[in-house]
N, C-alpha and C. Protein backbone atom coordinates (compact mmCIF):
# COMPACT_ATOMS: atom_id res chain seq x y z
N UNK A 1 70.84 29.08 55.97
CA UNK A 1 70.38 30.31 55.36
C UNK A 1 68.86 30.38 55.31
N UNK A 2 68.24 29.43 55.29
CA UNK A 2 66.46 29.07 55.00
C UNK A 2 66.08 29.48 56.37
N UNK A 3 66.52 29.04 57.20
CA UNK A 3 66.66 29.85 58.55
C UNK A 3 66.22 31.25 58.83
N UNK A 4 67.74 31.62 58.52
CA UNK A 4 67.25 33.23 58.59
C UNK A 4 66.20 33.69 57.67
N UNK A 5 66.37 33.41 56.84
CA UNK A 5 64.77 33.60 56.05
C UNK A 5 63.94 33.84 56.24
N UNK A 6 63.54 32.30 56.90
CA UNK A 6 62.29 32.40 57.71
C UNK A 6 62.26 33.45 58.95
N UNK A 7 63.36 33.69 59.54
CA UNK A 7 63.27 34.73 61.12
C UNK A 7 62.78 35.73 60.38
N UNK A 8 63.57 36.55 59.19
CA UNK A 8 63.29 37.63 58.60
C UNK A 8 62.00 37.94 58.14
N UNK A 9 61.09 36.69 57.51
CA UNK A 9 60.03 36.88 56.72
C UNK A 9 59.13 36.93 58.01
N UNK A 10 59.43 36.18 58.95
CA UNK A 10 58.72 36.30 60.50
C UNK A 10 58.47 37.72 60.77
N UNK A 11 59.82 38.76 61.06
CA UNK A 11 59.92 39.99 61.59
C UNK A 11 59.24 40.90 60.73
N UNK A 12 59.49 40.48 58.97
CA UNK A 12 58.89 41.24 58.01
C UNK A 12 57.22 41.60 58.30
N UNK A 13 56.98 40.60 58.93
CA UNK A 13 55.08 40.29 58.99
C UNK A 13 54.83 40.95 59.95
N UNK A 14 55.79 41.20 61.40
CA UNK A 14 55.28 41.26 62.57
C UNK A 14 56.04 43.04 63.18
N UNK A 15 56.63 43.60 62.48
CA UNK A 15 57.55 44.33 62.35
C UNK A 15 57.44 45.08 61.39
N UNK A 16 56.47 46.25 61.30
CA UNK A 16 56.27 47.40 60.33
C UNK A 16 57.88 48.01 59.82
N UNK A 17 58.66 48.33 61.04
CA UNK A 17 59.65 49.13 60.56
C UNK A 17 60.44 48.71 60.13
N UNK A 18 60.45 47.51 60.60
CA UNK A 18 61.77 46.07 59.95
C UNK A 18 61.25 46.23 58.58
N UNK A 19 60.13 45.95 58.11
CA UNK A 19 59.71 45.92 56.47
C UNK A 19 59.80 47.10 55.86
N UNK A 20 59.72 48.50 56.31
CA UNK A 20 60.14 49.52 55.72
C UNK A 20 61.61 49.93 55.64
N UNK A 21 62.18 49.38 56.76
CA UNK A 21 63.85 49.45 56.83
C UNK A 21 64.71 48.35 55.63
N UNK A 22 63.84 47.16 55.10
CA UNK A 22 64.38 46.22 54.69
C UNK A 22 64.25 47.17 52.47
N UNK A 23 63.19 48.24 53.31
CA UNK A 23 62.96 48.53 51.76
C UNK A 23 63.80 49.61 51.11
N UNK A 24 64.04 50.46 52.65
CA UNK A 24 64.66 51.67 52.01
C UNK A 24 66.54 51.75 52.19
N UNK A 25 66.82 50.67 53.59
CA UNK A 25 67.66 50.63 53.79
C UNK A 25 68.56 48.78 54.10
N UNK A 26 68.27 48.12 52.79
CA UNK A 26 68.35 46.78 53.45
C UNK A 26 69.59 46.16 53.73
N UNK A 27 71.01 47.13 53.67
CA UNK A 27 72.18 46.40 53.79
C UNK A 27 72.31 46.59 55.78
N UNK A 28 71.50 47.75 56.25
CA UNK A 28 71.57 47.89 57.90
C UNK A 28 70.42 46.60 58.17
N UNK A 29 69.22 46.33 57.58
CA UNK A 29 68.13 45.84 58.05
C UNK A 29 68.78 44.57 58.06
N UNK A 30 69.34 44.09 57.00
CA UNK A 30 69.41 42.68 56.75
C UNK A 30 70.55 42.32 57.68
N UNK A 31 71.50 43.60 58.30
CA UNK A 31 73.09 42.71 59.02
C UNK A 31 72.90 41.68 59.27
N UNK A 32 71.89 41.19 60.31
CA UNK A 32 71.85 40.26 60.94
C UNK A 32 72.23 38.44 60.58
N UNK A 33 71.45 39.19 58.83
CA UNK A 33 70.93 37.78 58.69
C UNK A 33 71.74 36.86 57.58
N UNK A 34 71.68 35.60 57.85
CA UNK A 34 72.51 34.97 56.64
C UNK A 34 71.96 34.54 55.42
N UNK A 35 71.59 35.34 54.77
CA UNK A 35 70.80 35.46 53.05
C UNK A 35 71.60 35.46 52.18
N UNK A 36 70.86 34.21 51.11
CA UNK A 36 71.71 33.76 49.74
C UNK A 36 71.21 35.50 48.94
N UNK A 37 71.88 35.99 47.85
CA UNK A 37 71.40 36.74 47.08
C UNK A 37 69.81 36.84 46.94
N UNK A 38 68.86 35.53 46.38
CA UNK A 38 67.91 35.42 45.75
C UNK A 38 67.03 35.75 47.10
N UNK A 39 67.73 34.91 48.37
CA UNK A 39 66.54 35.57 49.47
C UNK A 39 66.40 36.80 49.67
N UNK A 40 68.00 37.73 49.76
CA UNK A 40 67.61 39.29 50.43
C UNK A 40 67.46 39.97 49.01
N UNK A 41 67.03 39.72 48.23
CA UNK A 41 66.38 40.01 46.54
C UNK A 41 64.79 39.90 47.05
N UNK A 42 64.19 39.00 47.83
CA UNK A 42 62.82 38.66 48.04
C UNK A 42 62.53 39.27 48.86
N UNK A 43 63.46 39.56 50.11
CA UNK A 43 63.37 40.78 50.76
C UNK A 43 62.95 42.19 50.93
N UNK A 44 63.94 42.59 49.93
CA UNK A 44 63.52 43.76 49.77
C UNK A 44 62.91 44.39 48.59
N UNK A 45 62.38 43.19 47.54
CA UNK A 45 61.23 43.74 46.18
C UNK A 45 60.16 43.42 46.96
N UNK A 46 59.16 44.08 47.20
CA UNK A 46 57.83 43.99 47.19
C UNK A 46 56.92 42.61 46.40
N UNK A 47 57.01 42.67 45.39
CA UNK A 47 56.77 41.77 44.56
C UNK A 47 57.50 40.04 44.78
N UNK A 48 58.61 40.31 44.94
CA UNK A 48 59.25 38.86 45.12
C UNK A 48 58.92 38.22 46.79
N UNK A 49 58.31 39.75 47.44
CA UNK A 49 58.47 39.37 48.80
C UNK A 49 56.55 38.26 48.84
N UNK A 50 56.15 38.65 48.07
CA UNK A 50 54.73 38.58 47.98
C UNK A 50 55.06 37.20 47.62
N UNK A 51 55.41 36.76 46.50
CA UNK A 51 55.87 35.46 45.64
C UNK A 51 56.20 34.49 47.24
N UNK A 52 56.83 35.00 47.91
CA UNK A 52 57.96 34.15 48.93
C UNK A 52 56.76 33.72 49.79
N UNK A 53 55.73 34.45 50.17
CA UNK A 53 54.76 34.87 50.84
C UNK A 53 53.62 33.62 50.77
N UNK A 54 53.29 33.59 49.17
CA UNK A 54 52.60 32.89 48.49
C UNK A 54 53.46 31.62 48.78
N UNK A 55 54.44 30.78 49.00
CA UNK A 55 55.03 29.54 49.05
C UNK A 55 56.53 29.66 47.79
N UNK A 56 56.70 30.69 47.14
CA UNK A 56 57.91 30.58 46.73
C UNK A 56 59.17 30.35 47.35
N UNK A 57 60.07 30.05 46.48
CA UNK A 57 61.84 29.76 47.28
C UNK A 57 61.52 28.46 48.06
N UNK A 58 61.00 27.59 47.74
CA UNK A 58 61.13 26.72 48.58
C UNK A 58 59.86 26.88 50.00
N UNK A 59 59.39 28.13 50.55
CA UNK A 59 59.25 28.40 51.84
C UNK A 59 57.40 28.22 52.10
N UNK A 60 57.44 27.20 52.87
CA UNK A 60 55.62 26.88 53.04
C UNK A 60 54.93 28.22 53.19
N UNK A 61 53.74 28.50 52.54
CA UNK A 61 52.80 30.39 52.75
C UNK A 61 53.03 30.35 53.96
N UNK A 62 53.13 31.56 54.44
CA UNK A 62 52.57 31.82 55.83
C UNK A 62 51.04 32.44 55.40
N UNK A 63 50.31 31.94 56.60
CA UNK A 63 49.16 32.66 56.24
C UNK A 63 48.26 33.72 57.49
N UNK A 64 47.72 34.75 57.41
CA UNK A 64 47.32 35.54 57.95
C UNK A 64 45.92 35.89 58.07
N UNK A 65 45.65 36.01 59.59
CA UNK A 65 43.97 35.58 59.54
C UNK A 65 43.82 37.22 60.56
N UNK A 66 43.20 38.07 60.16
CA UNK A 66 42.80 39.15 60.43
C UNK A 66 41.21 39.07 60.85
N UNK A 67 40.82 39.18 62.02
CA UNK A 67 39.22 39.49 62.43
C UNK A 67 39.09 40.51 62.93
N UNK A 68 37.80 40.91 62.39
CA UNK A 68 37.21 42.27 63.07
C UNK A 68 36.17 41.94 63.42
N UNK A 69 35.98 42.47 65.08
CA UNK A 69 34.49 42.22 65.16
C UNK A 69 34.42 43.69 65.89
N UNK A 70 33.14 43.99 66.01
CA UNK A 70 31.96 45.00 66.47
C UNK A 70 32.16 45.93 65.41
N UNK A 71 31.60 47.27 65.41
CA UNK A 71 31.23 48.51 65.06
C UNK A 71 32.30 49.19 64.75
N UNK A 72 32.84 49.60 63.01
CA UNK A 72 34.06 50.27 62.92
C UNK A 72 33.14 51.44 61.49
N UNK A 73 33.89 52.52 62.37
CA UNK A 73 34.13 53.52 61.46
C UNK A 73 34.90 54.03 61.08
N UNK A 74 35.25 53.18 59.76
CA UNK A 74 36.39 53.07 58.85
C UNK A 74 36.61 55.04 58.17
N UNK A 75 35.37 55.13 57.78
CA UNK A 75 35.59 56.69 56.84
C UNK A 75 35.57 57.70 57.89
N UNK A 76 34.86 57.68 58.86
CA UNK A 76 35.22 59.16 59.82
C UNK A 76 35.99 58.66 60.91
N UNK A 77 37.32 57.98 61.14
CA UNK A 77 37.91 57.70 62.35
C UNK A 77 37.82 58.34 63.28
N UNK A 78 38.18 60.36 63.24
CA UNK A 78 38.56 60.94 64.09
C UNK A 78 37.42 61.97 64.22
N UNK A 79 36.75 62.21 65.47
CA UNK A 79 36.16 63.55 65.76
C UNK A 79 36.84 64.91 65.83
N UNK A 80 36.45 65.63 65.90
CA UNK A 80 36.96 67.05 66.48
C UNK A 80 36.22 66.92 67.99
N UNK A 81 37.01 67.46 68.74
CA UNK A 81 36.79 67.74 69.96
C UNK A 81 35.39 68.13 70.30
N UNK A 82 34.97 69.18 69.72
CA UNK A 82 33.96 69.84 69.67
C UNK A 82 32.64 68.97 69.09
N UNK A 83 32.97 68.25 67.93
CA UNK A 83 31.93 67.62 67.60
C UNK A 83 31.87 65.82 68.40
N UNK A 84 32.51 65.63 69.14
CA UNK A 84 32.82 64.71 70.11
C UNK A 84 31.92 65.62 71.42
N UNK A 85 32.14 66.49 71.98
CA UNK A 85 31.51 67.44 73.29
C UNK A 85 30.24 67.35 72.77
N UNK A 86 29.56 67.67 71.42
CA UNK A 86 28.47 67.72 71.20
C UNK A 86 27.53 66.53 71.30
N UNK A 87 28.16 65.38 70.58
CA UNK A 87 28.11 64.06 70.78
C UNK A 87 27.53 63.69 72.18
N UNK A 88 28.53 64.01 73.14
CA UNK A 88 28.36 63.54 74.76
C UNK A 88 27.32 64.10 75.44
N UNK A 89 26.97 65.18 74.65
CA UNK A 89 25.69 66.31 75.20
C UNK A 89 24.62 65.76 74.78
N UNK A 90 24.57 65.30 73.94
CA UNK A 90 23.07 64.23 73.25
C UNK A 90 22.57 63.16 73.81
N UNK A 91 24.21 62.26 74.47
CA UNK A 91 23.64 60.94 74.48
C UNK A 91 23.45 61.64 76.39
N UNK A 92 24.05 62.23 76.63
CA UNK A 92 23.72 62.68 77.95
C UNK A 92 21.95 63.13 78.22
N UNK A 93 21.51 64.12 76.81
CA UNK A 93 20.27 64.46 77.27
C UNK A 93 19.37 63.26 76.97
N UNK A 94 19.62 62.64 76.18
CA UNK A 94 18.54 61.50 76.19
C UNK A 94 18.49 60.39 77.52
N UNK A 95 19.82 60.33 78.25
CA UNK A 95 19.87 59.50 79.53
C UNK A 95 18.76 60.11 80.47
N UNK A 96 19.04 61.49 80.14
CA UNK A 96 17.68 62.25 81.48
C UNK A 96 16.75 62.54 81.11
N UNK A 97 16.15 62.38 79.86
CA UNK A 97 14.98 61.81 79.12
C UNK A 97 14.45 60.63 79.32
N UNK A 98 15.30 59.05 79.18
CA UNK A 98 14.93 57.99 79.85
C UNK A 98 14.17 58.46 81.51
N UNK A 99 15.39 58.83 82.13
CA UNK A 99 15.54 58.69 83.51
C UNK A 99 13.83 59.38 84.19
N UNK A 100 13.91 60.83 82.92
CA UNK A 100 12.15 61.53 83.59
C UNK A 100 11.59 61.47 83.23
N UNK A 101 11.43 60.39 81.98
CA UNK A 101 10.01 60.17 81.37
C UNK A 101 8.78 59.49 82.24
N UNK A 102 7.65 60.03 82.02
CA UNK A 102 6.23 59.91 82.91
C UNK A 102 5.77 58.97 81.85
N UNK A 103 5.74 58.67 80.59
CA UNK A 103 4.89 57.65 79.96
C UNK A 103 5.44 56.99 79.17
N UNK A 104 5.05 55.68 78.81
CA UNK A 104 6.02 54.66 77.70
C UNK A 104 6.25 55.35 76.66
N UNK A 105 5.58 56.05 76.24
CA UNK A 105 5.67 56.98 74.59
C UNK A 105 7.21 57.71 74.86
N UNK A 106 7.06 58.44 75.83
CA UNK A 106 8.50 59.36 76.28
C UNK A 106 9.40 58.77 76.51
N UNK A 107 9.54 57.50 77.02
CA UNK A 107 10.93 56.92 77.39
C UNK A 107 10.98 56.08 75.79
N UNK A 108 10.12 55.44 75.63
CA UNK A 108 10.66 54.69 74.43
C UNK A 108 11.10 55.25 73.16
N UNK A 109 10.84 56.69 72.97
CA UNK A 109 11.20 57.74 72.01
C UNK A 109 12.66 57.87 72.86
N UNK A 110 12.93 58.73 73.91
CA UNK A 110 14.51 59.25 74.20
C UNK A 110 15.24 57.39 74.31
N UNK A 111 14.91 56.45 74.75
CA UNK A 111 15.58 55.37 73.87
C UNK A 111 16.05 54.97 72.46
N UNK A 112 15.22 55.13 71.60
CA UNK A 112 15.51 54.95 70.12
C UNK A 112 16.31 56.04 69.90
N UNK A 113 16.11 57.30 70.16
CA UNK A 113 17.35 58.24 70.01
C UNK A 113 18.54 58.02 70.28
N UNK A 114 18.77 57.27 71.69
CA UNK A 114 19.83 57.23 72.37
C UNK A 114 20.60 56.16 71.17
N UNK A 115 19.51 54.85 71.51
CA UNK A 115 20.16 54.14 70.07
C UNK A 115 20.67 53.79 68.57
N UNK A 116 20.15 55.23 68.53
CA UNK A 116 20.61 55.97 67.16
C UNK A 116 21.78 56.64 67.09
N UNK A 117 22.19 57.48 68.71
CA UNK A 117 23.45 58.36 68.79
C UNK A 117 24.50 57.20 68.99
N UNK A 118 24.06 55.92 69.48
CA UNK A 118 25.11 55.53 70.25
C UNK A 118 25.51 54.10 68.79
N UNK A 119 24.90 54.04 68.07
CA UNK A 119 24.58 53.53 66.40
C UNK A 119 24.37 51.70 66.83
């Protein structure tokens, strides 16, 4: 039974819909598996699932290592089309700003711009 447990608490982690299926619907989610009461109880509470999570029931933590690297914009994810087109029109005019500038003053200005649009 510690077994399935573990497969389940596996799929729970790796498997969005398995963990929402185990919440709203856990006598289809769980068919599979061979769970004492107290496990498919840990299952499907939120809270007990967390406990199980942490090293309860017997079961070593699993633990979860999430990295982010480069440049995220968490608060404006999505453009509008339009303000995306506008976007592309900027970093576009500053490329042919680099490209025809006649003196260091002019290119190194449509640079810092560029590096400002492009953040």
């Amino acid at each position: 039974m510690l077994d399935d447990l573990k497969r389940a608490l596996a799929r729970v982690q790796a498997d969005y819909t398995f963990y929402v299926d185990c919440q709203t619907n856990p006598a289809v989610a769980l068919a599979g598996y061979d769970l004492t009461a107290d496990e498919r109880s840990a299952l499907t509470d939120p809270k007990k699932l967390a406990d199980v999570l942490n090293g309860g029931l017997g079961v070593s933590p699993f633990r979860i290592t999430v990295t982010i690297k480069g440049r995220h914009d968490w608060v404006n994810v999505t453009k509008t089309k339009m303000e995306q087109a506008d976007h592309d029109a900027k970093v576009a005019a500053e490329i042919d700003a680099i490209k025809q500038a006649s003196t260091s003053d002019a290119r190194s200005g449509a640079t810092l711009r560029l590096m400002e649009l492009l953040g």
